[in-house]
Protein backbone atom coordinates (compact mmCIF):
# COMPACT_ATOMS: atom_id res chain seq x y z
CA UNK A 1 117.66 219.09 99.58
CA UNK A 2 118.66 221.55 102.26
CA UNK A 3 120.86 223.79 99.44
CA UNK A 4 117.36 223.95 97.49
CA UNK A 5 115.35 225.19 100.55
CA UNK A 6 117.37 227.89 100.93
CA UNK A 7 117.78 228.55 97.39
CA UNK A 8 113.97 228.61 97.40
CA UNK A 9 113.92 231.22 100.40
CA UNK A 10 116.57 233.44 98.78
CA UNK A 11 114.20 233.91 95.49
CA UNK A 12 111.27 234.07 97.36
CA UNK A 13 112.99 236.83 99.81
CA UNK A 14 114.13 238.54 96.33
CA UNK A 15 110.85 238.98 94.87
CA UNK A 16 109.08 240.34 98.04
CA UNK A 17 112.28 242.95 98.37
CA UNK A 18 111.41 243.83 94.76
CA UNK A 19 107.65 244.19 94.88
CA UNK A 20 107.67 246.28 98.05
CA UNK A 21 110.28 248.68 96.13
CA UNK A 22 108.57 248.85 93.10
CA UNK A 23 104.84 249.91 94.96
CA UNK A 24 103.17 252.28 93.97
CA UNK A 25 104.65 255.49 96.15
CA UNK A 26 104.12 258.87 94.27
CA UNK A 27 107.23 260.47 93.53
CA UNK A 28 108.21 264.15 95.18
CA UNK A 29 109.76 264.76 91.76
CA UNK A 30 107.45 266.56 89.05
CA UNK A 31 106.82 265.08 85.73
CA UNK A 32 108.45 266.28 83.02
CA UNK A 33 104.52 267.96 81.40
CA UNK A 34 103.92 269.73 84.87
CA UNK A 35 106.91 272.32 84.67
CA UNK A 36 104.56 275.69 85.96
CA UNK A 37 107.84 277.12 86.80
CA UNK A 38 108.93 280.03 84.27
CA UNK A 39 112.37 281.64 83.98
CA UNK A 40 113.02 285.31 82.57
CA UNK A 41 115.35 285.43 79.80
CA UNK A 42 118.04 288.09 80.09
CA UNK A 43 115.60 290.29 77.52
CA UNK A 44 113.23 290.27 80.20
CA UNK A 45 115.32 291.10 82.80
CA UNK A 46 116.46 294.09 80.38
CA UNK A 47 112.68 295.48 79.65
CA UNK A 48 111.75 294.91 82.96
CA UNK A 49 114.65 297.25 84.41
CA UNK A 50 113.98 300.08 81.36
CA UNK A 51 109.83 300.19 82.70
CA UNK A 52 110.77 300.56 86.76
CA UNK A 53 114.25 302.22 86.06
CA UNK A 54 113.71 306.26 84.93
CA UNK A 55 117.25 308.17 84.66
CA UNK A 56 116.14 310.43 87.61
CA UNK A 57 115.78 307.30 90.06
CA UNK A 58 118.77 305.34 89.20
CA UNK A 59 121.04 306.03 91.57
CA UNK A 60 118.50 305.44 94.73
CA UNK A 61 117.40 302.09 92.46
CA UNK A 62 120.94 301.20 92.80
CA UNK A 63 121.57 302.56 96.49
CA UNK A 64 118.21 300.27 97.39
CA UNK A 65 120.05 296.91 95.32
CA UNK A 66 123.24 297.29 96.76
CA UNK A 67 121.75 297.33 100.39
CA UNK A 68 119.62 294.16 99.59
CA UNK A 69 122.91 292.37 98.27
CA UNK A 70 124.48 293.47 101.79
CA UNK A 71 121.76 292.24 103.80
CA UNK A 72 121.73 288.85 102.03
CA UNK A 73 125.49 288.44 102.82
């Protein structure tokens, strides 16, 4: 009788272990719908550069990316 009172408590402790995990706790990770997020694709990158880019103000263009790369490091 004793081994059946403690089987008892060890199902009983099982299934309060699994409905406290399984609650209903919203998750920090987004669903798969809500993706707001948008990435350029290289094309983009490419127009992007031709509209703010003119021949005359490439090198200071450059000159300004090189010391944002430096500043990051």
């Amino acid at each position: 009788m004793n081994h059946t009172l403690i089987r008892w408590i060890a199902v009983l402790a099982v299934a309060v272990i699994l409905v406290a995990g399984c609650s209903d706790k919203t998750s920090d990770a987004p669903e798969a719908g809500n993706d707001t997020t948008s990435v350029k694709t290289m094309d983009e990158y490419r127009a992007e550069a031709e509209e703010e880019i003119a021949e005359e103000d490439a090198e200071a263009q450059l000159d300004e990316l090189e010391k944002e790369i430096d500043a990051d490091q």
